[in-house]
C-alpha atoms as a PDB file:
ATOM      1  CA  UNK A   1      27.865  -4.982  -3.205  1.00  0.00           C
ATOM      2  CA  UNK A   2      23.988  -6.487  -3.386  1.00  0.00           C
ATOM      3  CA  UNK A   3      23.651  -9.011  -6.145  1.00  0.00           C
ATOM      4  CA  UNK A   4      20.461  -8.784  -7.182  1.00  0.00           C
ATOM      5  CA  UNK A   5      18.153  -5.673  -7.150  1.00  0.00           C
ATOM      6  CA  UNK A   6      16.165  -5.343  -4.100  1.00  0.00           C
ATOM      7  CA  UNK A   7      11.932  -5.950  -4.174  1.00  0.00           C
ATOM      8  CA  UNK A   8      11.391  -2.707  -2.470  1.00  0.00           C
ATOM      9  CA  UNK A   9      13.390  -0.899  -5.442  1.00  0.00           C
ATOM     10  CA  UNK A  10      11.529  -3.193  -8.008  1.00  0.00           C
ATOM     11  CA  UNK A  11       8.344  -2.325  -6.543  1.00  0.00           C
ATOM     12  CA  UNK A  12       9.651   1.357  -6.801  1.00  0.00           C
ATOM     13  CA  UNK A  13      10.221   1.363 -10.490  1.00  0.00           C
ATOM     14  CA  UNK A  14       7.285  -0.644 -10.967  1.00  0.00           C
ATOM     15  CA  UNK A  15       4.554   1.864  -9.571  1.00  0.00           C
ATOM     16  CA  UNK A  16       6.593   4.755 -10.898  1.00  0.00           C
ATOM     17  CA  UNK A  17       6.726   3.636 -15.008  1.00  0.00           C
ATOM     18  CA  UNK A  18       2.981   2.652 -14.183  1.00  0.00           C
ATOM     19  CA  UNK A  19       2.353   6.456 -13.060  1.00  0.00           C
ATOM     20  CA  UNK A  20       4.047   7.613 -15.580  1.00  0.00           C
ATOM     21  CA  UNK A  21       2.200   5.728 -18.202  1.00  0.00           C
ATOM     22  CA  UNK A  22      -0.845   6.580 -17.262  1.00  0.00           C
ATOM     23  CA  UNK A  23       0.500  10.409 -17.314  1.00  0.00           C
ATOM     24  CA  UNK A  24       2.108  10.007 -20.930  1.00  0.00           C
ATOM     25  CA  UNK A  25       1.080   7.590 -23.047  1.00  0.00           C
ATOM     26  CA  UNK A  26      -2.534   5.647 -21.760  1.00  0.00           C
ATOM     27  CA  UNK A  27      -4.447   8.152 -19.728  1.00  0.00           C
ATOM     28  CA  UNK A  28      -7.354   5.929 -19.814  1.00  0.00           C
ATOM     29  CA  UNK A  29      -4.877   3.046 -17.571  1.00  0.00           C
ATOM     30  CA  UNK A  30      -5.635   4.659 -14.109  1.00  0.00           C
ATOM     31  CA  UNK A  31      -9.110   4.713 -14.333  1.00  0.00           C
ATOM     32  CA  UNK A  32      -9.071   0.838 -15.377  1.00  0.00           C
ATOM     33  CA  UNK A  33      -6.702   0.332 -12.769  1.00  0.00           C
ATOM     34  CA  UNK A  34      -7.602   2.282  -9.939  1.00  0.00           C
ATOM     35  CA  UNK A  35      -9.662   0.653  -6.934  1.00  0.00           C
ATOM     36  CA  UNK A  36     -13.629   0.984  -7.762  1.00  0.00           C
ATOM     37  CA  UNK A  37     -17.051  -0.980  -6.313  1.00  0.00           C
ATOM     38  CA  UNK A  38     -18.436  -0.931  -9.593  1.00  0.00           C
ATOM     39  CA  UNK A  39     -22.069  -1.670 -10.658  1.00  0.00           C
ATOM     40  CA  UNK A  40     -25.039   0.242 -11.720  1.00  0.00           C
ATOM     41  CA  UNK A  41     -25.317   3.698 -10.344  1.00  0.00           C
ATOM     42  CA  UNK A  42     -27.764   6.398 -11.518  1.00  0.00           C
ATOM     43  CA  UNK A  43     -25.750   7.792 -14.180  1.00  0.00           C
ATOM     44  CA  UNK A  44     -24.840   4.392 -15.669  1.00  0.00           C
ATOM     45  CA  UNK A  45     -22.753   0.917 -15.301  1.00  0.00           C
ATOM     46  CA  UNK A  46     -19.052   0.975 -14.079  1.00  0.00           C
ATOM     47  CA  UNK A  47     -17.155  -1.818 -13.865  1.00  0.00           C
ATOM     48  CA  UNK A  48     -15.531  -2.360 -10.790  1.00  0.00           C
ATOM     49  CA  UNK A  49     -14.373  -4.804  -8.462  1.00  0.00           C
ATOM     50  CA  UNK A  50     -18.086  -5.836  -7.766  1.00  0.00           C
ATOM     51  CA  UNK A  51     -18.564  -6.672 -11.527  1.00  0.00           C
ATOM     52  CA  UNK A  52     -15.577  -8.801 -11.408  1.00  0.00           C
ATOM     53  CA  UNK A  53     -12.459  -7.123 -11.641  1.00  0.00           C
ATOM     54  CA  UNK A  54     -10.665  -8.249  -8.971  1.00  0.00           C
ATOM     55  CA  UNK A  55      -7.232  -7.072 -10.075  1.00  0.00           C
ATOM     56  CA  UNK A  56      -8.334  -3.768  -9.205  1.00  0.00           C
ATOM     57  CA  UNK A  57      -7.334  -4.742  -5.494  1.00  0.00           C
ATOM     58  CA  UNK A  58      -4.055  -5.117  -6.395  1.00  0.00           C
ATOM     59  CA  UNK A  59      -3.425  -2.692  -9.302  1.00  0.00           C
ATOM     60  CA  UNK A  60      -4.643   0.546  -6.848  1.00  0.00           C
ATOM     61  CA  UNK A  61      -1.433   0.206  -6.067  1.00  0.00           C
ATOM     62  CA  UNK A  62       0.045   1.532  -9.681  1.00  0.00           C
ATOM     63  CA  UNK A  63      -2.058   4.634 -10.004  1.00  0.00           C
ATOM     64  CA  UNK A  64      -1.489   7.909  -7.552  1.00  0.00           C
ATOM     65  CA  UNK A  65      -3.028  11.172  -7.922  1.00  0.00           C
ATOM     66  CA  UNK A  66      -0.778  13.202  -8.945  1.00  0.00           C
ATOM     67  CA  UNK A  67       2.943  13.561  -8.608  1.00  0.00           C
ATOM     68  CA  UNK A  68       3.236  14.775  -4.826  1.00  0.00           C
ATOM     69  CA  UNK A  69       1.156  11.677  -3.721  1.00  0.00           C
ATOM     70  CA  UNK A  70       3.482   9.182  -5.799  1.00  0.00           C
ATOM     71  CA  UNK A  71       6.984  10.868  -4.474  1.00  0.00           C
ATOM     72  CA  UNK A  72       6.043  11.238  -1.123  1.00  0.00           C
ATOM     73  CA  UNK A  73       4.725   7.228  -1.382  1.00  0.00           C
ATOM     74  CA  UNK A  74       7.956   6.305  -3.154  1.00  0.00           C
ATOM     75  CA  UNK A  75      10.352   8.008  -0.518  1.00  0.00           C
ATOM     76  CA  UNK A  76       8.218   6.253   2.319  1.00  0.00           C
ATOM     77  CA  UNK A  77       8.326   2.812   0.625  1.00  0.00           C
ATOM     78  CA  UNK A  78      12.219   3.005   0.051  1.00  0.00           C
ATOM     79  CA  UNK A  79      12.779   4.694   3.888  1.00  0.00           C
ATOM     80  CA  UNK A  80      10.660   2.034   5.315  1.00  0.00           C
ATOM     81  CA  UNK A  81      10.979  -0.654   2.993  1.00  0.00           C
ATOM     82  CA  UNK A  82      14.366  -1.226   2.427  1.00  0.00           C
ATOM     83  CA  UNK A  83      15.219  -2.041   6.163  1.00  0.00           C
ATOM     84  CA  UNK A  84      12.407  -4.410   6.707  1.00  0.00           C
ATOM     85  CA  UNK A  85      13.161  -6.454   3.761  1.00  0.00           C
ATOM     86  CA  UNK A  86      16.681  -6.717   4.766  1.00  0.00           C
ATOM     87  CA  UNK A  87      15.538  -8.300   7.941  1.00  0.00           C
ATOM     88  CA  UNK A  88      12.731 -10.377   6.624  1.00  0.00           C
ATOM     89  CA  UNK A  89      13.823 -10.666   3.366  1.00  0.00           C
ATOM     90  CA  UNK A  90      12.308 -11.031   0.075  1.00  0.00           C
ATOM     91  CA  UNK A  91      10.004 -13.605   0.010  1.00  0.00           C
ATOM     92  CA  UNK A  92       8.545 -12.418   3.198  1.00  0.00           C
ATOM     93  CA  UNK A  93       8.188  -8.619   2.213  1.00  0.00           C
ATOM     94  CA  UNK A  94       6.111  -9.859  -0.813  1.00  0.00           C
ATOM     95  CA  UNK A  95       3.826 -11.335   1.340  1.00  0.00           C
ATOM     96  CA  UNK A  96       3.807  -8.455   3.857  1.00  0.00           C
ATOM     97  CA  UNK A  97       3.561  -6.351   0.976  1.00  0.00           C
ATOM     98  CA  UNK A  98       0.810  -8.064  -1.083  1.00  0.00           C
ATOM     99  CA  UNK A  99      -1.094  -9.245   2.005  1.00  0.00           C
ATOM    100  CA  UNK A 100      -1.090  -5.460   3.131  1.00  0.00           C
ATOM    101  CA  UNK A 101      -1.981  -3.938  -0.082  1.00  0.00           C
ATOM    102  CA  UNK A 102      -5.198  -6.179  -0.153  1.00  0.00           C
ATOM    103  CA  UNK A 103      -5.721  -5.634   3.526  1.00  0.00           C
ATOM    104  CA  UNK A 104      -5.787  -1.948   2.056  1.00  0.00           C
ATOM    105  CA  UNK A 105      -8.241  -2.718  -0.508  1.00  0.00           C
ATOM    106  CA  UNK A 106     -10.807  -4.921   1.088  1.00  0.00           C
ATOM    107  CA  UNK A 107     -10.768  -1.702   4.228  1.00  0.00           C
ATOM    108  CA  UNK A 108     -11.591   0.859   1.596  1.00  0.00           C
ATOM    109  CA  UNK A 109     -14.498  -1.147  -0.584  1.00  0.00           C
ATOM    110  CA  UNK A 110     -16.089  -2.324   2.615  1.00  0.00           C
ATOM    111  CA  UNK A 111     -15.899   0.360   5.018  1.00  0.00           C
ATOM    112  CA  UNK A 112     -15.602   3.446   1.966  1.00  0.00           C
ATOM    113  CA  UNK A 113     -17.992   5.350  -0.290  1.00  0.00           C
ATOM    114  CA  UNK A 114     -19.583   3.202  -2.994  1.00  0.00           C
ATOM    115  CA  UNK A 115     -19.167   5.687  -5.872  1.00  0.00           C
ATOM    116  CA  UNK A 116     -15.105   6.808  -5.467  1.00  0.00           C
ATOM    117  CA  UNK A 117     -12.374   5.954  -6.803  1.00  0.00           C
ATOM    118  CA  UNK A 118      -9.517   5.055  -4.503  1.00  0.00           C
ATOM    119  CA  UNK A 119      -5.876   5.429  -6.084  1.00  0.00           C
ATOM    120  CA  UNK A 120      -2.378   4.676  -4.933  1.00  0.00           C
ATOM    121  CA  UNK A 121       0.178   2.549  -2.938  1.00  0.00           C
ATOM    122  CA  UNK A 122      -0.035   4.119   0.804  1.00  0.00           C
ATOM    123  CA  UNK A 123      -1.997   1.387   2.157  1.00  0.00           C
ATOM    124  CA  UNK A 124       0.707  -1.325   1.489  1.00  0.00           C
ATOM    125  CA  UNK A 125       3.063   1.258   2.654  1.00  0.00           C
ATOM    126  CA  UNK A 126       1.125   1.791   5.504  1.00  0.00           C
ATOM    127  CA  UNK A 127       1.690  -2.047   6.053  1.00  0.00           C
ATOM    128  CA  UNK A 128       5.420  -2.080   5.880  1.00  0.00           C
ATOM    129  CA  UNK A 129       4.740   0.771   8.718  1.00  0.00           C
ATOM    130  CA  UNK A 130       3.156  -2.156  10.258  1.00  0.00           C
ATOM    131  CA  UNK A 131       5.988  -4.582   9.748  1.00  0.00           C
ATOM    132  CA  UNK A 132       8.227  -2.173  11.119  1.00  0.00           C
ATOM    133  CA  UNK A 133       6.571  -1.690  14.540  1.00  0.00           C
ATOM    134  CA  UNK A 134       6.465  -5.610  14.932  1.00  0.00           C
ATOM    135  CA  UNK A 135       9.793  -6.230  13.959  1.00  0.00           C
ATOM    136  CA  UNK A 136      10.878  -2.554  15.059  1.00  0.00           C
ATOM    137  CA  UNK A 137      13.737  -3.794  17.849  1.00  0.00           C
ATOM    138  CA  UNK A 138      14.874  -7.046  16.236  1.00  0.00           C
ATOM    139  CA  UNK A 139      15.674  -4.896  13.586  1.00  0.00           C
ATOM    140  CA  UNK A 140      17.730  -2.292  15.327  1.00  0.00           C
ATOM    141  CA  UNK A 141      15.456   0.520  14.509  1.00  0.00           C
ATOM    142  CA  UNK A 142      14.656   3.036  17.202  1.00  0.00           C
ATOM    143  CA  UNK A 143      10.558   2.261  18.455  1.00  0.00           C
ATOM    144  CA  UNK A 144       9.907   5.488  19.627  1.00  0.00           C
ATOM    145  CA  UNK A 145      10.871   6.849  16.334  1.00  0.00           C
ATOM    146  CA  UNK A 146       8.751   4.565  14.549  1.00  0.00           C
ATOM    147  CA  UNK A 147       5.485   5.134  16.265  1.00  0.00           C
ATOM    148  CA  UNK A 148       5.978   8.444  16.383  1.00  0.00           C
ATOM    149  CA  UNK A 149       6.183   8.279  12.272  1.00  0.00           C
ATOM    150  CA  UNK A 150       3.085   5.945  12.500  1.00  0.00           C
ATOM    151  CA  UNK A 151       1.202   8.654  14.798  1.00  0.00           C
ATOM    152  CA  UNK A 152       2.324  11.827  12.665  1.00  0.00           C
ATOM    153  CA  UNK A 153       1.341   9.739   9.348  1.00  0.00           C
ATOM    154  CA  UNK A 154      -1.792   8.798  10.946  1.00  0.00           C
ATOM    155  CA  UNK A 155      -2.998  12.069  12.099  1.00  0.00           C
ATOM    156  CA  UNK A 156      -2.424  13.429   8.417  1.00  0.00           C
ATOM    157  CA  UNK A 157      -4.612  10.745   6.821  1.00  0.00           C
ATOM    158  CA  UNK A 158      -7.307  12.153   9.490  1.00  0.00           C
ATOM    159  CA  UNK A 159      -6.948  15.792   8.979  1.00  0.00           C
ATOM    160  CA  UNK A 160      -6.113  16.082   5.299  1.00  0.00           C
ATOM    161  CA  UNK A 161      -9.396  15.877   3.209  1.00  0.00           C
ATOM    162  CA  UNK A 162      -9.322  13.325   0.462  1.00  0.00           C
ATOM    163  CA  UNK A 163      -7.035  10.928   1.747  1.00  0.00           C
ATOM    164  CA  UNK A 164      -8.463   7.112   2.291  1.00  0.00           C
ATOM    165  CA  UNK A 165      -8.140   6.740   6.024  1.00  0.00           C
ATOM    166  CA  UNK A 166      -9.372   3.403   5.638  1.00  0.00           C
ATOM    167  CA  UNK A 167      -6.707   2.044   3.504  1.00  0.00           C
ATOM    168  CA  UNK A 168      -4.454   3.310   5.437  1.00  0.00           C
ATOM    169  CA  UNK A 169      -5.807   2.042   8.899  1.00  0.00           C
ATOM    170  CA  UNK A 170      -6.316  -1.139   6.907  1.00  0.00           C
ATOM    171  CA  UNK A 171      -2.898  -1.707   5.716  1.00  0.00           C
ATOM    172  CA  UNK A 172      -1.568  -0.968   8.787  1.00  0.00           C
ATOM    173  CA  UNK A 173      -3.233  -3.594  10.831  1.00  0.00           C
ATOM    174  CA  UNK A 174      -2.613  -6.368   7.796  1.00  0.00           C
ATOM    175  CA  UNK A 175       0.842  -5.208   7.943  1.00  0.00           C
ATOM    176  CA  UNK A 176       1.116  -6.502  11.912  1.00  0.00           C
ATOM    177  CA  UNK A 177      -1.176  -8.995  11.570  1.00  0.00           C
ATOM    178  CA  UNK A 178       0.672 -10.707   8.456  1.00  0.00           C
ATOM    179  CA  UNK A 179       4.436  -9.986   9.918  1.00  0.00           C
ATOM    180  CA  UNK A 180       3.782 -11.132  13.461  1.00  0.00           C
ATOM    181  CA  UNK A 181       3.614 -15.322  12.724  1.00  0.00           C
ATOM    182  CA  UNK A 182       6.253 -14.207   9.836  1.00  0.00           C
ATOM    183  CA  UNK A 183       8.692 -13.190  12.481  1.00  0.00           C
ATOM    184  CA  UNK A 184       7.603 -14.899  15.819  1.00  0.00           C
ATOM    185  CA  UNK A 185       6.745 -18.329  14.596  1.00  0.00           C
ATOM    186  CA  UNK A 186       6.543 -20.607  17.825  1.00  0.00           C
ATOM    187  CA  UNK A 187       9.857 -23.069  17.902  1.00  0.00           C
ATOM    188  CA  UNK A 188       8.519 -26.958  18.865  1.00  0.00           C
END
Protein backbone atom coordinates (compact mmCIF):
# COMPACT_ATOMS: atom_id res chain seq x y z
CA UNK A 1 0.00 0.00 0.00
CA UNK A 2 1.75 3.57 -1.24
CA UNK A 3 1.72 6.11 1.53
CA UNK A 4 1.53 9.10 0.00
CA UNK A 5 -0.15 9.94 -3.39
CA UNK A 6 2.10 9.71 -6.25
CA UNK A 7 3.37 13.23 -8.33
CA UNK A 8 2.36 11.74 -11.57
CA UNK A 9 -1.35 11.28 -10.11
CA UNK A 10 -1.09 14.83 -8.49
CA UNK A 11 -0.04 16.24 -11.64
CA UNK A 12 -3.08 14.26 -13.12
CA UNK A 13 -5.71 15.85 -11.00
CA UNK A 14 -4.00 19.00 -11.21
CA UNK A 15 -4.24 19.60 -15.12
CA UNK A 16 -7.61 17.88 -15.13
CA UNK A 17 -9.64 20.38 -12.34
CA UNK A 18 -7.60 23.13 -14.32
CA UNK A 19 -9.38 21.86 -17.69
CA UNK A 20 -12.26 21.59 -16.21
CA UNK A 21 -12.33 25.03 -14.82
CA UNK A 22 -11.65 26.63 -17.62
CA UNK A 23 -14.66 24.46 -19.27
CA UNK A 24 -17.17 25.33 -16.31
CA UNK A 25 -16.69 28.02 -14.33
CA UNK A 26 -13.70 30.71 -15.84
CA UNK A 27 -13.68 30.32 -19.57
CA UNK A 28 -11.56 33.30 -19.82
CA UNK A 29 -8.53 31.00 -17.58
CA UNK A 30 -7.15 29.20 -20.75
CA UNK A 31 -6.61 32.01 -22.73
CA UNK A 32 -4.61 33.72 -19.70
CA UNK A 33 -2.98 30.59 -19.24
CA UNK A 34 -2.24 29.14 -22.40
CA UNK A 35 1.38 29.58 -24.02
CA UNK A 36 1.42 33.02 -26.18
CA UNK A 37 4.50 35.48 -27.64
CA UNK A 38 2.53 38.35 -26.91
CA UNK A 39 3.09 41.99 -28.06
CA UNK A 40 1.65 44.31 -30.54
CA UNK A 41 0.21 42.73 -33.60
CA UNK A 42 -1.97 44.47 -36.21
CA UNK A 43 -5.18 43.96 -34.63
CA UNK A 44 -3.99 45.09 -31.18
CA UNK A 45 -1.74 44.30 -27.88
CA UNK A 46 -1.72 40.73 -26.32
CA UNK A 47 -0.01 39.97 -23.51
CA UNK A 48 2.12 37.18 -23.69
CA UNK A 49 5.17 35.73 -22.55
CA UNK A 50 7.15 38.54 -24.42
CA UNK A 51 5.28 41.24 -22.34
CA UNK A 52 6.24 39.49 -19.26
CA UNK A 53 4.24 36.68 -18.39
CA UNK A 54 6.47 34.15 -17.89
CA UNK A 55 4.17 31.74 -16.09
CA UNK A 56 2.67 31.12 -19.29
CA UNK A 57 5.67 28.59 -19.87
CA UNK A 58 4.63 26.65 -17.25
CA UNK A 59 0.82 27.03 -17.03
CA UNK A 60 0.46 25.66 -21.03
CA UNK A 61 0.56 22.83 -19.29
CA UNK A 62 -3.14 23.27 -17.52
CA UNK A 63 -5.10 24.16 -20.60
CA UNK A 64 -5.86 21.38 -23.57
CA UNK A 65 -8.08 21.80 -26.40
CA UNK A 66 -10.68 20.01 -25.88
CA UNK A 67 -11.48 16.82 -24.07
CA UNK A 68 -9.83 14.14 -26.52
CA UNK A 69 -6.46 16.08 -26.29
CA UNK A 70 -6.61 16.16 -22.29
CA UNK A 71 -7.63 12.20 -21.95
CA UNK A 72 -5.41 10.97 -24.37
CA UNK A 73 -2.49 13.34 -22.44
CA UNK A 74 -3.72 12.08 -19.07
CA UNK A 75 -3.64 8.25 -20.03
CA UNK A 76 -0.03 8.88 -21.54
CA UNK A 77 1.22 10.76 -18.44
CA UNK A 78 -0.12 7.99 -15.98
CA UNK A 79 1.18 4.93 -18.60
CA UNK A 80 4.46 6.59 -18.83
CA UNK A 81 4.71 8.43 -15.78
CA UNK A 82 4.02 6.28 -13.14
CA UNK A 83 6.95 3.80 -13.92
CA UNK A 84 9.57 6.40 -14.32
CA UNK A 85 8.85 8.05 -11.13
CA UNK A 86 8.98 4.83 -9.36
CA UNK A 87 12.49 4.45 -10.56
CA UNK A 88 13.65 7.98 -10.24
CA UNK A 89 11.41 9.01 -7.83
CA UNK A 90 9.75 12.12 -6.89
CA UNK A 91 12.00 14.72 -6.57
CA UNK A 92 13.63 13.74 -9.74
CA UNK A 93 10.37 13.42 -11.92
CA UNK A 94 9.62 17.08 -10.89
CA UNK A 95 12.60 18.11 -12.33
CA UNK A 96 12.29 15.88 -15.42
CA UNK A 97 8.90 17.02 -15.52
CA UNK A 98 9.29 20.82 -15.05
CA UNK A 99 12.62 20.95 -16.91
CA UNK A 100 10.72 19.19 -19.89
CA UNK A 101 7.65 21.20 -19.84
CA UNK A 102 9.86 24.41 -20.27
CA UNK A 103 12.08 22.63 -22.71
CA UNK A 104 8.50 22.38 -24.41
CA UNK A 105 7.82 25.94 -24.12
CA UNK A 106 10.99 27.72 -25.00
CA UNK A 107 10.85 24.99 -28.57
CA UNK A 108 7.43 26.31 -29.43
CA UNK A 109 7.98 30.38 -28.80
CA UNK A 110 11.31 30.21 -30.53
CA UNK A 111 11.01 27.93 -33.32
CA UNK A 112 6.71 28.46 -33.65
CA UNK A 113 4.34 30.99 -35.20
CA UNK A 114 4.35 34.36 -33.45
CA UNK A 115 0.56 34.88 -33.41
CA UNK A 116 -0.81 31.16 -31.92
CA UNK A 117 -1.69 30.03 -29.11
CA UNK A 118 -0.09 26.80 -27.95
CA UNK A 119 -2.19 24.73 -25.27
CA UNK A 120 -1.62 21.60 -23.28
CA UNK A 121 0.70 19.15 -21.36
CA UNK A 122 2.18 16.78 -24.31
CA UNK A 123 5.43 18.38 -24.37
CA UNK A 124 6.32 17.46 -20.70
CA UNK A 125 4.80 14.20 -21.53
CA UNK A 126 6.76 13.98 -24.40
CA UNK A 127 9.72 14.39 -21.86
CA UNK A 128 8.84 11.59 -19.55
CA UNK A 129 8.90 9.70 -23.16
CA UNK A 130 12.34 10.96 -22.96
CA UNK A 131 13.11 9.77 -19.48
CA UNK A 132 11.87 6.55 -20.37
CA UNK A 133 14.20 5.80 -23.32
CA UNK A 134 17.25 6.85 -21.04
CA UNK A 135 16.33 4.98 -18.20
CA UNK A 136 14.26 2.42 -20.46
CA UNK A 137 16.43 -0.97 -19.33
CA UNK A 138 17.38 0.01 -15.78
CA UNK A 139 13.90 0.21 -15.40
CA UNK A 140 12.82 -3.14 -16.71
CA UNK A 141 10.76 -1.76 -19.47
CA UNK A 142 10.99 -3.38 -22.87
CA UNK A 143 13.25 -0.64 -25.40
CA UNK A 144 11.91 -1.75 -28.43
CA UNK A 145 8.51 -1.09 -27.14
CA UNK A 146 9.35 2.23 -26.06
CA UNK A 147 10.80 3.65 -29.19
CA UNK A 148 8.45 2.21 -31.09
CA UNK A 149 5.73 4.37 -28.87
CA UNK A 150 8.18 7.35 -29.31
CA UNK A 151 8.23 6.74 -33.28
CA UNK A 152 4.32 6.09 -33.63
CA UNK A 153 3.74 9.31 -31.26
CA UNK A 154 6.14 11.15 -33.28
CA UNK A 155 4.88 10.47 -36.66
CA UNK A 156 1.30 11.65 -35.41
CA UNK A 157 2.56 15.03 -34.21
CA UNK A 158 3.95 15.24 -38.00
CA UNK A 159 0.97 14.15 -39.89
CA UNK A 160 -1.91 15.44 -37.79
CA UNK A 161 -2.49 19.21 -38.59
CA UNK A 162 -2.58 21.43 -35.57
CA UNK A 163 -0.50 19.66 -33.30
CA UNK A 164 2.85 21.62 -31.95
CA UNK A 165 5.58 19.42 -33.33
CA UNK A 166 7.92 21.59 -31.72
CA UNK A 167 6.87 21.10 -28.23
CA UNK A 168 6.82 17.91 -28.65
CA UNK A 169 10.35 17.43 -30.31
CA UNK A 170 11.34 19.88 -27.60
CA UNK A 171 10.21 18.05 -24.63
CA UNK A 172 11.50 15.10 -25.81
CA UNK A 173 15.08 16.05 -26.09
CA UNK A 174 14.84 18.08 -22.47
CA UNK A 175 13.40 14.96 -21.24
CA UNK A 176 16.95 12.94 -22.17
CA UNK A 177 18.95 15.66 -21.75
CA UNK A 178 17.65 16.46 -18.05
CA UNK A 179 17.35 12.50 -16.99
CA UNK A 180 20.70 11.40 -18.36
CA UNK A 181 23.18 13.20 -15.40
CA UNK A 182 19.88 12.40 -13.16
CA UNK A 183 20.45 8.74 -13.65
CA UNK A 184 24.15 8.26 -14.81
CA UNK A 185 25.91 10.63 -12.52
CA UNK A 186 29.75 9.69 -12.74
CA UNK A 187 30.84 7.81 -9.23
CA UNK A 188 34.51 9.48 -7.98
Amino acid sequence: MKDKQSLTTSLIVLISGTFLLTQFVFPDLQSQLALFHGGNYANGYFPGVNTGQWYRLLTVALTHAGWLHLIFNMLALYSIGTPVEEYVGKFRFGIIFIGSLLGASAASLYFGPQNVYAVGASGAVYGVFGALLVIGKKAGANYQNIVGVIIVNLLMTFTISGIDWRAHVGGLVAGVVITYPLIFRKRT
